[in-house]
Protein backbone atom coordinates (compact mmCIF):
# COMPACT_ATOMS: atom_id res chain seq x y z
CA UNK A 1 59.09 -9.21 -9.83
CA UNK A 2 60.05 -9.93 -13.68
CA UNK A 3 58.70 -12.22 -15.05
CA UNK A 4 60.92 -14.01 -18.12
CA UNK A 5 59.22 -15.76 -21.27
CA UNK A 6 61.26 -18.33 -19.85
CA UNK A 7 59.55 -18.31 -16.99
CA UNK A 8 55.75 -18.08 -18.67
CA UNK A 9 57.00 -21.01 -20.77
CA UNK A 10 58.34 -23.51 -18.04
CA UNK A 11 54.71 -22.73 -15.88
CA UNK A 12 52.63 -23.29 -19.30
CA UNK A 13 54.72 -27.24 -19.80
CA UNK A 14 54.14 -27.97 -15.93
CA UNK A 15 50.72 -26.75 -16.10
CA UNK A 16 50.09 -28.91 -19.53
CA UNK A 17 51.80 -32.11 -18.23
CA UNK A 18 49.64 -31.90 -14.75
CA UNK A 19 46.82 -31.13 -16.91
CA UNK A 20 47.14 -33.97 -19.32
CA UNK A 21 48.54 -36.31 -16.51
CA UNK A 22 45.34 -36.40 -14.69
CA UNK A 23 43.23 -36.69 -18.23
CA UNK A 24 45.15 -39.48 -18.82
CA UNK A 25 44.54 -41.13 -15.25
CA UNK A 26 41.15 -40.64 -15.40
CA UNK A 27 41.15 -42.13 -18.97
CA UNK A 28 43.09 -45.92 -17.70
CA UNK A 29 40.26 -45.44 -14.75
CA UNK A 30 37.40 -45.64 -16.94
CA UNK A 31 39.13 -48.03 -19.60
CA UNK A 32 40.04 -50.56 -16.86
CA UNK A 33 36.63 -49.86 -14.58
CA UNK A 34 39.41 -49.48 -11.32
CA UNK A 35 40.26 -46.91 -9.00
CA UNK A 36 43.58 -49.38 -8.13
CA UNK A 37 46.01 -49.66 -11.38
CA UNK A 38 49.06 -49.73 -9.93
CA UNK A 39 50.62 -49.44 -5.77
CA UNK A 40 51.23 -46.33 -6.33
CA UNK A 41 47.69 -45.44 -6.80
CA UNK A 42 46.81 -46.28 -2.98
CA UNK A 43 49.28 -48.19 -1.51
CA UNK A 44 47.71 -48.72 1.84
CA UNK A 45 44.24 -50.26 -0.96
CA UNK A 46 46.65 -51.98 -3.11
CA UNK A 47 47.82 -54.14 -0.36
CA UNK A 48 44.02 -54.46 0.64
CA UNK A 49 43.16 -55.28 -2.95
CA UNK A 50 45.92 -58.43 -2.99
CA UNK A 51 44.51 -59.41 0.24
CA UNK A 52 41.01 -59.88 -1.10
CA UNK A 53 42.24 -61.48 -4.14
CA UNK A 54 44.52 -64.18 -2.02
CA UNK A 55 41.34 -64.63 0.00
CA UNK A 56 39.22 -65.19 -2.88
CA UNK A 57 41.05 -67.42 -4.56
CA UNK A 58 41.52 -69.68 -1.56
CA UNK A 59 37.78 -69.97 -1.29
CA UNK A 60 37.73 -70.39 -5.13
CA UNK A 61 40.05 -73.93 -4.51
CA UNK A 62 37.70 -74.60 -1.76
CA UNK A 63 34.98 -74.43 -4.22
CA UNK A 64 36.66 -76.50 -7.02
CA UNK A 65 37.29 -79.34 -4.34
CA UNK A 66 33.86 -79.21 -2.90
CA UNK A 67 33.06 -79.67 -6.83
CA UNK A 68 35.36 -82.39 -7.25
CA UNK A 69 34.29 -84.00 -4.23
CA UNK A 70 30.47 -84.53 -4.61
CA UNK A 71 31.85 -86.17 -7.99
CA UNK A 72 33.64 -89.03 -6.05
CA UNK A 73 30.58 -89.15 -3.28
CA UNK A 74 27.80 -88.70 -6.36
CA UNK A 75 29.30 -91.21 -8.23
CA UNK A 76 29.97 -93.77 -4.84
CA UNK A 77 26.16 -92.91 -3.93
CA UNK A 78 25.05 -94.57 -7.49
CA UNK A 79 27.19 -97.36 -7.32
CA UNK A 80 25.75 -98.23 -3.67
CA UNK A 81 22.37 -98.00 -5.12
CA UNK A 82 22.84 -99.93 -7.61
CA UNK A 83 24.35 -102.45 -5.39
CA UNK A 84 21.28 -102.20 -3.45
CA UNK A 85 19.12 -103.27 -6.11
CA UNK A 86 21.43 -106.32 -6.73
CA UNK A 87 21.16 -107.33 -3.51
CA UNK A 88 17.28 -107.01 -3.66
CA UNK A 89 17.37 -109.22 -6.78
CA UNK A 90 19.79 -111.97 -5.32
CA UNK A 91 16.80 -112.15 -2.01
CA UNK A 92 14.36 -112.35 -4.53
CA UNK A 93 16.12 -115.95 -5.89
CA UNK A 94 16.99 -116.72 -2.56
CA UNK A 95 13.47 -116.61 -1.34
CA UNK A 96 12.14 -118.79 -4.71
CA UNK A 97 15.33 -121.13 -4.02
CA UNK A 98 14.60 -121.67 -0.01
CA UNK A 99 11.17 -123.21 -0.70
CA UNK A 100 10.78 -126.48 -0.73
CA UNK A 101 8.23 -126.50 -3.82
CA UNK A 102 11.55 -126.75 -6.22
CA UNK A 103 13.87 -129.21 -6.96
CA UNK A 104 17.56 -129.40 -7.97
CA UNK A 105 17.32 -128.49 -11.77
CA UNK A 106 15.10 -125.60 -10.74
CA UNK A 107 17.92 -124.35 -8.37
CA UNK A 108 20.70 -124.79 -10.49
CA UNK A 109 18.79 -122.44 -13.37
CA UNK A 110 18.75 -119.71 -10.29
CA UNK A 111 22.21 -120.01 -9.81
CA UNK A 112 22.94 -118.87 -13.55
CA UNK A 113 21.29 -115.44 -12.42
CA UNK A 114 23.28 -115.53 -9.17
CA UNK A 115 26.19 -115.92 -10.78
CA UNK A 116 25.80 -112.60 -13.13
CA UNK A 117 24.71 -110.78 -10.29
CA UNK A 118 27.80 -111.38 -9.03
CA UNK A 119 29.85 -110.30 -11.13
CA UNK A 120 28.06 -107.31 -11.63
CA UNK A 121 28.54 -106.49 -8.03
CA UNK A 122 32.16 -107.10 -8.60
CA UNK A 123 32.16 -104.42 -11.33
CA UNK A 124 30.07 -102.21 -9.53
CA UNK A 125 32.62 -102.57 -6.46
CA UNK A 126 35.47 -101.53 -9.18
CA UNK A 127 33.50 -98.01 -9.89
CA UNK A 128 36.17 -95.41 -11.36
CA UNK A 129 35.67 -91.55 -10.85
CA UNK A 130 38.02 -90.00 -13.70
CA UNK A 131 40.00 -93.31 -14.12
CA UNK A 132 40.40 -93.63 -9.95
CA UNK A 133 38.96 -96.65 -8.07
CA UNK A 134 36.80 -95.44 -5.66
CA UNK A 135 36.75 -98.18 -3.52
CA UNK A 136 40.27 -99.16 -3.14
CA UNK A 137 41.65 -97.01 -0.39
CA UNK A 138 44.99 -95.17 -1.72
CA UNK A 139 45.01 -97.66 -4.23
CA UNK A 140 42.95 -95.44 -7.08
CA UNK A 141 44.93 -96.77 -9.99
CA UNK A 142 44.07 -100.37 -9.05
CA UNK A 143 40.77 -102.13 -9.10
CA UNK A 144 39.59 -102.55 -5.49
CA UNK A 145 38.41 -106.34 -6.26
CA UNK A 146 39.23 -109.47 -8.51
CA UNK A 147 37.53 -112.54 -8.24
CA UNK A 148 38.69 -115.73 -6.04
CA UNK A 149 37.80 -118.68 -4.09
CA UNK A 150 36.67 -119.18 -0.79
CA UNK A 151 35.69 -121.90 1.93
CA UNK A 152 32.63 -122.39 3.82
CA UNK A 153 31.81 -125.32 5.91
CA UNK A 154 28.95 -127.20 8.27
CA UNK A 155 31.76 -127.26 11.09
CA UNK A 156 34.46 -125.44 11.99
CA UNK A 157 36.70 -123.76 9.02
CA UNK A 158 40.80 -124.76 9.21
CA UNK A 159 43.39 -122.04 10.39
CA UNK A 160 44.68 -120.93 7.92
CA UNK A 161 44.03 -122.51 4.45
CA UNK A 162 45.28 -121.36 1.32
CA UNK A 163 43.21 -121.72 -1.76
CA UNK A 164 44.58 -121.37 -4.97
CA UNK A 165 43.31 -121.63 -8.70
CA UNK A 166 39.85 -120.95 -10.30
CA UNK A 167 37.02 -122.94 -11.01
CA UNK A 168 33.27 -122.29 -12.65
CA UNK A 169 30.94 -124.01 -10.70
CA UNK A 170 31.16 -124.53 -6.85
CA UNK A 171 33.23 -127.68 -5.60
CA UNK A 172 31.73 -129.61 -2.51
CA UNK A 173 34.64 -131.58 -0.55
CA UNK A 174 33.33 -134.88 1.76
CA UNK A 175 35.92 -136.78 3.73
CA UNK A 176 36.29 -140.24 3.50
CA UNK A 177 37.95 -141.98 6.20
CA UNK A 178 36.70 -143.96 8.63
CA UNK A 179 35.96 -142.05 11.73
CA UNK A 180 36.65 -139.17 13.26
CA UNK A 181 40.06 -137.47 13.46
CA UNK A 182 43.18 -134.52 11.90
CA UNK A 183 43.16 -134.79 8.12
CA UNK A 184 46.93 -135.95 9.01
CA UNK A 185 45.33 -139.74 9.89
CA UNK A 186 42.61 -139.11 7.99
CA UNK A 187 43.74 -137.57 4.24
CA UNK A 188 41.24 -139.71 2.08
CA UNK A 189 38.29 -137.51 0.53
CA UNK A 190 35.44 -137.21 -1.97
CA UNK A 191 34.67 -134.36 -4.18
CA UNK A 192 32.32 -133.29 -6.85
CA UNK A 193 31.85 -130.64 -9.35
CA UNK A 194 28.55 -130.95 -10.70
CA UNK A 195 26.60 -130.25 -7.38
CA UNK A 196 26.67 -134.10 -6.36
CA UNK A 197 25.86 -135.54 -9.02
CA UNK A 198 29.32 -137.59 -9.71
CA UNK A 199 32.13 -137.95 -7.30
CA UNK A 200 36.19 -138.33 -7.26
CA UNK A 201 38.34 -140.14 -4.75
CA UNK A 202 41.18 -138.37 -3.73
CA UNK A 203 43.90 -138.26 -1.22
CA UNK A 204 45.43 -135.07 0.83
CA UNK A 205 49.05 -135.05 0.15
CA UNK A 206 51.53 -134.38 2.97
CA UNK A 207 53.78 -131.10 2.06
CA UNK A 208 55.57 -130.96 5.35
CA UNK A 209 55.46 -128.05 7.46
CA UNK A 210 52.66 -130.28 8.80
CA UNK A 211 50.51 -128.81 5.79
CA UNK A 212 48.41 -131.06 3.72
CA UNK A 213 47.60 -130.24 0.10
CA UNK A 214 44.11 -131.18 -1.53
CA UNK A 215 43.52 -131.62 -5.20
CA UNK A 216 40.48 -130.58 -6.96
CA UNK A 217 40.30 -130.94 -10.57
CA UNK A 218 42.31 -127.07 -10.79
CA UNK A 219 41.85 -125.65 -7.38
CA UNK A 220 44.22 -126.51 -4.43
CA UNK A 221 43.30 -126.20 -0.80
CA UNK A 222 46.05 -126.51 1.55
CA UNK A 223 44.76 -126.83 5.18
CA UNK A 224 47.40 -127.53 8.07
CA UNK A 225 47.48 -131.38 9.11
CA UNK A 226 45.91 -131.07 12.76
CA UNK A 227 42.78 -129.71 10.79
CA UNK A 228 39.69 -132.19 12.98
CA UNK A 229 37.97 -133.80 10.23
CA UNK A 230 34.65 -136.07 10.86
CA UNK A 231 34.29 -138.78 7.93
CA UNK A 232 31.11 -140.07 5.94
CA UNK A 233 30.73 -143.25 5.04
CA UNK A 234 29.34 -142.32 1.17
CA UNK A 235 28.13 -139.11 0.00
CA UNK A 236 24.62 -139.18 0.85
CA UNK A 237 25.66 -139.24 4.69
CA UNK A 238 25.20 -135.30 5.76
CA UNK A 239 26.78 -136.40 9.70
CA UNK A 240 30.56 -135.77 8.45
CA UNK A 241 32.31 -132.63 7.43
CA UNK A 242 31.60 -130.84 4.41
CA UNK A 243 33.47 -128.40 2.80
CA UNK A 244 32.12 -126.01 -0.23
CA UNK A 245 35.04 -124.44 -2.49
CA UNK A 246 32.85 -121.17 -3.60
CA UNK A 247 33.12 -118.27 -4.94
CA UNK A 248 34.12 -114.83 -3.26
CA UNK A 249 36.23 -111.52 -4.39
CA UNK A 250 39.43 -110.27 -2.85
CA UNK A 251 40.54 -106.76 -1.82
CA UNK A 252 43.42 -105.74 -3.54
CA UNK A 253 43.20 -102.16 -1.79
CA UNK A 254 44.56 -101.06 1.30
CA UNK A 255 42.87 -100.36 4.59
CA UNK A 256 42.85 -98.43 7.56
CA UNK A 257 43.00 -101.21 10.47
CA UNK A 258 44.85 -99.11 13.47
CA UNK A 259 46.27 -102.20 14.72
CA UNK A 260 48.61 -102.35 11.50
CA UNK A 261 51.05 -100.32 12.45
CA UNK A 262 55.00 -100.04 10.26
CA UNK A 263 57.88 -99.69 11.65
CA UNK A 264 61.15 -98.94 9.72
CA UNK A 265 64.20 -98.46 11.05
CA UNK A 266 65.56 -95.42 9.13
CA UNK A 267 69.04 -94.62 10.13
CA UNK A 268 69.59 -97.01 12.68
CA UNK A 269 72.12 -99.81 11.63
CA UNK A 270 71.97 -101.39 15.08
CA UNK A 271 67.99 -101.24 15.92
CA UNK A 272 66.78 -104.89 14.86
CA UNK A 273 62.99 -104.26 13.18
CA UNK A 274 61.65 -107.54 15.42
CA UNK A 275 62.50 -105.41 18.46
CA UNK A 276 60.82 -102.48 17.65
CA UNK A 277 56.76 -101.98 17.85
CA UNK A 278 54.15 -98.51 18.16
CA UNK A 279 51.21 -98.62 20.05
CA UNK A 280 48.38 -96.28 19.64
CA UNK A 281 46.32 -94.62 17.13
CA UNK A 282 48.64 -92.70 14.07
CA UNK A 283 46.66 -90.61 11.89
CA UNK A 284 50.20 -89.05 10.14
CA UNK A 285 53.86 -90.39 9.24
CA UNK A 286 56.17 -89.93 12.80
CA UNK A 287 59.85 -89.93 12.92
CA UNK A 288 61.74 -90.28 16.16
CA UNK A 289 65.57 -89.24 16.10
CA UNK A 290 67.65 -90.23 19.27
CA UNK A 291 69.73 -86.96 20.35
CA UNK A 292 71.57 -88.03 23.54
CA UNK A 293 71.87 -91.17 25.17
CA UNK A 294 74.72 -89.97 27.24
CA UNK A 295 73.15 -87.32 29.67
CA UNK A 296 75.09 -87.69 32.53
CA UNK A 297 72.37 -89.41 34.26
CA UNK A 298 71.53 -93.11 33.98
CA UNK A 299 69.53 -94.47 31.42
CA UNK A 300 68.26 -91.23 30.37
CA UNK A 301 67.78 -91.06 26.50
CA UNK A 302 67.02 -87.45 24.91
CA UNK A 303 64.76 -87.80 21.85
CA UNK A 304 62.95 -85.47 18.83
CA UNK A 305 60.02 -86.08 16.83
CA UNK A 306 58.99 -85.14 13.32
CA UNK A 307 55.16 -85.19 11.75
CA UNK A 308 56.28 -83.59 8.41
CA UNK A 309 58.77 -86.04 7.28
CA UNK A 310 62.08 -84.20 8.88
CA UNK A 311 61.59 -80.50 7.80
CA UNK A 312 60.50 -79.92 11.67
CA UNK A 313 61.09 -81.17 14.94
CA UNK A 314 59.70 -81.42 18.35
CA UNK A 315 62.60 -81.33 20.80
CA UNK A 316 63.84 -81.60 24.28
CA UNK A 317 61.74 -85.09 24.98
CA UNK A 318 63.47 -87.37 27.46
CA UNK A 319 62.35 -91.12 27.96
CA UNK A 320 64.66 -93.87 30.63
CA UNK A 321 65.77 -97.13 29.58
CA UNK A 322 63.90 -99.35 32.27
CA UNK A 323 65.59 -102.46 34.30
CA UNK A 324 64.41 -104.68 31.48
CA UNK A 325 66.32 -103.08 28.88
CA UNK A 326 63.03 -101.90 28.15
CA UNK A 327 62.45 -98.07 26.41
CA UNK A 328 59.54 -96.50 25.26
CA UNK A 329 59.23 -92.97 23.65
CA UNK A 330 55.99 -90.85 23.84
CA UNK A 331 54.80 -89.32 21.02
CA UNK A 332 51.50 -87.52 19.40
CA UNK A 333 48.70 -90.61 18.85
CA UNK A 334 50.82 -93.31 21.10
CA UNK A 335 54.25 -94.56 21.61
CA UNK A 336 57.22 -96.49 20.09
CA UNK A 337 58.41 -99.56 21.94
CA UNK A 338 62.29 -100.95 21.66
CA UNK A 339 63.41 -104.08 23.33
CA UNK A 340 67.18 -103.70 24.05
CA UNK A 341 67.47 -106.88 25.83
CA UNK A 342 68.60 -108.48 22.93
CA UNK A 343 70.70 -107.41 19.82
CA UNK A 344 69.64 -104.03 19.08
CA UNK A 345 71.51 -101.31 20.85
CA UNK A 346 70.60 -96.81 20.46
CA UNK A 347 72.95 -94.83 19.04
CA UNK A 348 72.81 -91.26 18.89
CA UNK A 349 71.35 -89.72 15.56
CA UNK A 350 69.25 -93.18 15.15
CA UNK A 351 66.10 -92.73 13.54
CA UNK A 352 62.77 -94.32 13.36
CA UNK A 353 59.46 -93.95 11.18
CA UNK A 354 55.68 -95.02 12.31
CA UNK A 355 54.03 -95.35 9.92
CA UNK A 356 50.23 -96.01 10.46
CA UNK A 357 47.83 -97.51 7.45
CA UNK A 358 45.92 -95.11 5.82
CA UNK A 359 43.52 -94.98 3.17
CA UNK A 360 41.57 -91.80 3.10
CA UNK A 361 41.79 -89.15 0.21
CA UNK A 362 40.61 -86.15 2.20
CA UNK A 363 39.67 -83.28 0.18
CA UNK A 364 40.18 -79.48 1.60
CA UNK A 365 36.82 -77.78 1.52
CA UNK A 366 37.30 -74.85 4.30
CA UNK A 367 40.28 -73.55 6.32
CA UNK A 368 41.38 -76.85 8.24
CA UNK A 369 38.19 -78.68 7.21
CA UNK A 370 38.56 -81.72 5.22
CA UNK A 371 35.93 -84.76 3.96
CA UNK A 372 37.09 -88.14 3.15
CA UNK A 373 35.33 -88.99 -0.71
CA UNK A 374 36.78 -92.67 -1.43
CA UNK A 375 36.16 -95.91 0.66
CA UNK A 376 37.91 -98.86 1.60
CA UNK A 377 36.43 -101.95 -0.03
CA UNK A 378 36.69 -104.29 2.11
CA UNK A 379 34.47 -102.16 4.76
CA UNK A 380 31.78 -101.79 2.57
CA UNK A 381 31.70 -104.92 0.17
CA UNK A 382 33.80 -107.43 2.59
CA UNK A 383 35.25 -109.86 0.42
CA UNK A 384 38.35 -111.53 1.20
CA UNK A 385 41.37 -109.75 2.63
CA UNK A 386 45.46 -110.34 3.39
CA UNK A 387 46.21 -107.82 6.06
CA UNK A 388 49.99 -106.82 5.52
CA UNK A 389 52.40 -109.42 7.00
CA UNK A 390 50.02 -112.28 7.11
CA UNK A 391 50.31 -115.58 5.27
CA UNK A 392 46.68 -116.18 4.25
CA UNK A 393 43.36 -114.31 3.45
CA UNK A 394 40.53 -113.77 6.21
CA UNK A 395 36.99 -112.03 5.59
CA UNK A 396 37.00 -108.75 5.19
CA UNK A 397 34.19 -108.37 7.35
CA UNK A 398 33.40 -110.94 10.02
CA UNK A 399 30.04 -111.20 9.69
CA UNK A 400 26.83 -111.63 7.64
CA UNK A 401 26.93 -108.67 6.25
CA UNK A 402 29.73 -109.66 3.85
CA UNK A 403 28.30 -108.99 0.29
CA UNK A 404 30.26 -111.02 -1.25
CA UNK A 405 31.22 -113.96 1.13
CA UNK A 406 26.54 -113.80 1.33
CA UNK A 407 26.44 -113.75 -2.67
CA UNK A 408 28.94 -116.52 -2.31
CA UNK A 409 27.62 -118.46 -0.22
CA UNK A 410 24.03 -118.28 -2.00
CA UNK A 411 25.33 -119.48 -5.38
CA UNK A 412 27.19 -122.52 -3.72
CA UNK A 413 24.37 -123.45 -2.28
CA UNK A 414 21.98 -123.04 -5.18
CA UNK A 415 24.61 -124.79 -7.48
CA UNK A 416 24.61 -127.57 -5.09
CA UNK A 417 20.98 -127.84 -3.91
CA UNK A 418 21.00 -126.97 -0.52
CA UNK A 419 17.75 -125.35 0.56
CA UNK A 420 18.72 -125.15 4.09
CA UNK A 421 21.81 -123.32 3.27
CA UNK A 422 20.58 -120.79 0.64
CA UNK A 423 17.57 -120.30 3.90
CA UNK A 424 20.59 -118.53 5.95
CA UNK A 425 22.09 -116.72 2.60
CA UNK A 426 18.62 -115.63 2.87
CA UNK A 427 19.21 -114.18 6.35
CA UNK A 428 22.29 -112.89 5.39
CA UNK A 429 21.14 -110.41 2.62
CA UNK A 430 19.04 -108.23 4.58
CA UNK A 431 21.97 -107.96 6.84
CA UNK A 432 23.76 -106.93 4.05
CA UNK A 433 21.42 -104.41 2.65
CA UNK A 434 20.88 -102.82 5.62
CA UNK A 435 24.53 -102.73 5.98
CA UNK A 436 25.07 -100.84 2.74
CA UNK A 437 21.77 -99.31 3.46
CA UNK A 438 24.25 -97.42 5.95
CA UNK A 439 26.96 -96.80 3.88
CA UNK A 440 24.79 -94.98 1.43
CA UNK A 441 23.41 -92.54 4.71
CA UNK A 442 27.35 -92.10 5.49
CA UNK A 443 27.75 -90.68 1.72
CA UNK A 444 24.32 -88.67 1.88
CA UNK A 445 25.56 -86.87 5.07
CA UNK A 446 28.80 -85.91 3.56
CA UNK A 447 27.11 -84.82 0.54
CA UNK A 448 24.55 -82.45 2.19
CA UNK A 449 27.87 -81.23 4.34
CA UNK A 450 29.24 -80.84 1.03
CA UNK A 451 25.97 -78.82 -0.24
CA UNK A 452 25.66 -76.37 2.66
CA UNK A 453 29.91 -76.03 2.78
CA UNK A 454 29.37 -75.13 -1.25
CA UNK A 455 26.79 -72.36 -0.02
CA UNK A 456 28.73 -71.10 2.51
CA UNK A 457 31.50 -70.30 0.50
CA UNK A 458 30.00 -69.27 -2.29
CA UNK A 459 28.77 -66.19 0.34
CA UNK A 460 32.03 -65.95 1.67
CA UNK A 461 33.19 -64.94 -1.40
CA UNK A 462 30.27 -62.78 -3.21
CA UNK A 463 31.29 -61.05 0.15
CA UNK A 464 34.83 -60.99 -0.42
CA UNK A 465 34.52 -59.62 -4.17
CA UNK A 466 31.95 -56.83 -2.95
CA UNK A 467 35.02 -55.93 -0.36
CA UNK A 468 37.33 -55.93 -2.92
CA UNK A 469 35.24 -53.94 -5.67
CA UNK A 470 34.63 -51.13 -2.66
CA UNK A 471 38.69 -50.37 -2.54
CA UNK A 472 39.47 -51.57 -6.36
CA UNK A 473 36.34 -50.35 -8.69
CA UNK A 474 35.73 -46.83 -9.59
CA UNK A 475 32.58 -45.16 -8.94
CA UNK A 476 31.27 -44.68 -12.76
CA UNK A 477 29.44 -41.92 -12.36
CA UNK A 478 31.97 -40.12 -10.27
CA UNK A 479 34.72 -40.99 -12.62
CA UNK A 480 32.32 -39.45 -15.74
CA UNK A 481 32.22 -36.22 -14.12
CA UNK A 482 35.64 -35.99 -12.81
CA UNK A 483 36.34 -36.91 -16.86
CA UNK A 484 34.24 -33.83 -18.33
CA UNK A 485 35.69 -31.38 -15.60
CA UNK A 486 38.88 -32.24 -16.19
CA UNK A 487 38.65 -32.42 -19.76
CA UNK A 488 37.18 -28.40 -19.40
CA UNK A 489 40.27 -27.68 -17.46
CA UNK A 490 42.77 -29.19 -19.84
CA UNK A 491 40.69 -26.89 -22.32
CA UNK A 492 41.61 -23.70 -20.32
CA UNK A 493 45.07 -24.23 -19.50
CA UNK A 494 45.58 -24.66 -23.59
CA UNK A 495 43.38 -21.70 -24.14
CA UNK A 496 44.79 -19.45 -21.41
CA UNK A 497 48.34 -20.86 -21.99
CA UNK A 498 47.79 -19.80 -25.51
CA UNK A 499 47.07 -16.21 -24.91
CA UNK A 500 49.43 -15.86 -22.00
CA UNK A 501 52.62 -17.00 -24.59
CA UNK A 502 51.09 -14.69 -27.04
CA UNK A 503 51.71 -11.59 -25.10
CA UNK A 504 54.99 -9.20 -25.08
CA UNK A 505 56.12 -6.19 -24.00
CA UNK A 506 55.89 -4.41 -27.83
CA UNK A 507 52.23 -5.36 -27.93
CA UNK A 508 51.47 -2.89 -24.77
CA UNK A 509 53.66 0.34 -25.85
């Protein structure tokens, strides 16, 4: 065989490039501490390696919402306990106000403390995490609460009555017919401002729509006219009704009552929204599209359902139109009702959305895991509340463990010197401390779930990056002596390659 200089020359470059080529590999190795630069590298790792790093920063967002969540739940856990202690304070003057060892002037003085307490617990109930009400449902750009008025009574309360205006001091309302019947026969009244002390005459005023209007120096109450009223014959008679215009804060949030339930006809021009109702428990948006109402068999009415909006759909669902013209379509959580005994009529390609209340910000803290960090007011303060569609406010809890209908309550009664009365506000605030008493255990749960979901993930991914750094990382010491062998190689093939191109037929003759 000959061999050519050409020859000698063209082994000496390929010999030199695969020399150098690997010098230089090993050199981006141990500059960028990885085994993985580029696919190419190890394809079948590389994929591996984005795998790992998908997973990790998953759990990463997992973390960061965990984080972000024990803010809303740390900072709703303070504002409860703070609450508590208000609530602690305002038993305190309730149990110094209930005796009988002080007298009017000594209760009034109380009430001036009652008062402030309130309104801290009003500010309290307006705690912002990062600017976002925490107690207002969905409603984080709103405050959850604003002051208001409120009625309580020694008999039964009206159905129904508005109250509108503001006033300082608690307003006690006597009537003053002569006997005992509706405020529509008997519309004369007293009322005072000062806690009894002076009185004003007054007379309901008939508005029609059988509603009857009552002046108070600012404030309005408007009760319907077949309100049953029992009259005194002066003020110092405690046999007749009684009426005490207080004060209370109202929910401006939204809730999460299941038995508020929206329906809006979407695409359905001939679907009146009277005749159309959902039963059942919705925790997502539902849209029902009618496909076929003309299957060949009678009353038959094919149907789809969306949860996501529109993007997908559930099809091949088939409902009947019973005798009564009645049809009802099945779908996840309950069902939507139509009444097609009257004007509305299904067309094909008619659509129509449930959509259920909601007020929970859930945060993502593991795959398909979620925790709910905000609250709805009115479930944990009470308050006043207009559910949506109603005319007129009702409590926001029905019971005596409504903080603020109790702290209410307690300064009416202190303002007006009634010890029997501030006795059952008395009553009334250890049901409402041990009510939030529960809320705060509901928020210390979710925060040690929050705790031991933080530790689990922060495993999961120490884990994950020890996976990854087995494919991705070099092995240091390996790569160092790879390095200096390689290095001694790329020495000989220069040396050798040198001595090889040096030789030539005239230096052997």
């Amino acid at each position: 065989m000959r061999v050519s200089l050409n020859l000698l020359y063209d082994n000496f470059v390929t010999n030199m490039n695969r020399s150098t080529y690997r010098l230089m590999e090993l050199n981006k190795m141990a500059s960028s501490q990885k085994r993985i630069n580029k696919p190419s590298d190890d394809p079948i790792g590389a994929a591996r390696v984005l795998g790992y790093r998908d997973s990790i920063s998953s759990l990463e967002q997992y973390k960061s919402n965990a984080d972000t969540a024990q803010g809303w739940l740390g900072l709703a856990d303070d504002a409860l306990m703070q609450v508590n202690n208000v609530l602690i304070r305002a038993k305190e003057i309730a149990e110094q106000a209930a005796t009988g060892t002080i007298n009017a002037d000594q209760r009034e003085a109380l009430s001036f403390e009652a008062r402030q307490l309130f309104e801290q617990m009003i500010n309290l109930a307006n705690t912002r995490y990062e600017g976002k009400s925490i107690f207002a449902g969905h409603k984080v750009n709103e405050s959850a609460f604003e002051q208001a008025m409120n009625l309580t009574s020694n008999r039964e309360l009206p159905d129904g009555y508005i109250i509108e205006g503001r006033a300082t001091g608690t307003i006690m309302v006597q009537f003053a017919g002569s006997g005992n019947d509706t405020i529509a026969n008997e519309p004369d009244f007293r009322f005072s401002t000062d806690g009894g002390k002076t009185w004003t005459e007054g007379t309901a005023v008939d508005m029609g729509n059988n509603e009857y209007r009552l002046d108070l120096n600012g404030v309005s109450l408007t009760v319907p006219g077949t309100y049953q009223v029992t009259s005194s014959a002066d003020p110092s008679d405690s046999s007749g009704t009684w009426l005490w215009v207080r004060p209370t804060a109202k929910y401006t949030g939204d809730d999460e009552d299941q038995d508020r339930i929206k329906v809006e006809p979407l695409y359905a021009q001939s679907i009146a929204p009277g005749d159309v109702r959902a039963l059942g428990v919705f925790d997502k948006d539902v849209v029902i599209r009618i496909d076929d109402i003309d299957t060949g068999i009678p009353n038959e009415v094919n149907y789809s359902y969306s949860l996501d909006g529109g993007t997908s759909w559930k099809t091949g669902n088939r409902t009947m139109v019973d005798a009564g013209d009645q049809v009802r379509f099945l779908v996840p959580g309950g069902r939507l009702e139509i009444d097609l005994s009257g004007a509305s009529d299904l067309n094909n390609s008619d659509q129509i959305l449930i959509r259920p209340n909601r007020a929970a910000i859930n945060f993502e803290i593991a795959a398909n895991q979620t925790i709910q960090v905000n609250h709805v007011g009115k479930d944990v303060f009470g308050g006043i509340y207009m559910k949506p569609g109603d005319s007129h406010h009702t409590r926001g809890i029905d019971g005596p463990e409504n903080v603020f209908e109790t702290m209410g309550e307690l300064i009416a009664y202190l303002e007006t010197n009634n010890q029997s009365g501030v006795q059952k506000s008395l009553e009334n605030i250890d049901a409402c401390l041990k009510h939030i008493n529960g809320n705060l255990a509901s928020i210390g749960a979710r925060q040690n779930r929050l705790s031991i979901s933080k530790s689990v993930i922060s495993g999961l991914v120490l884990n994950e990056r020890e996976r990854l750094s087995n494919i991705e990382d070099v092995d240091v010491s390996k790569l160092m002596t790879d390095l200096v062998n390689q290095q001694i190689i790329y020495e000989a093939v220069l040396k050798s390659s040198s001595t090889i191109m040096r030789m030539s037929l005239v230096h052997h003759m």
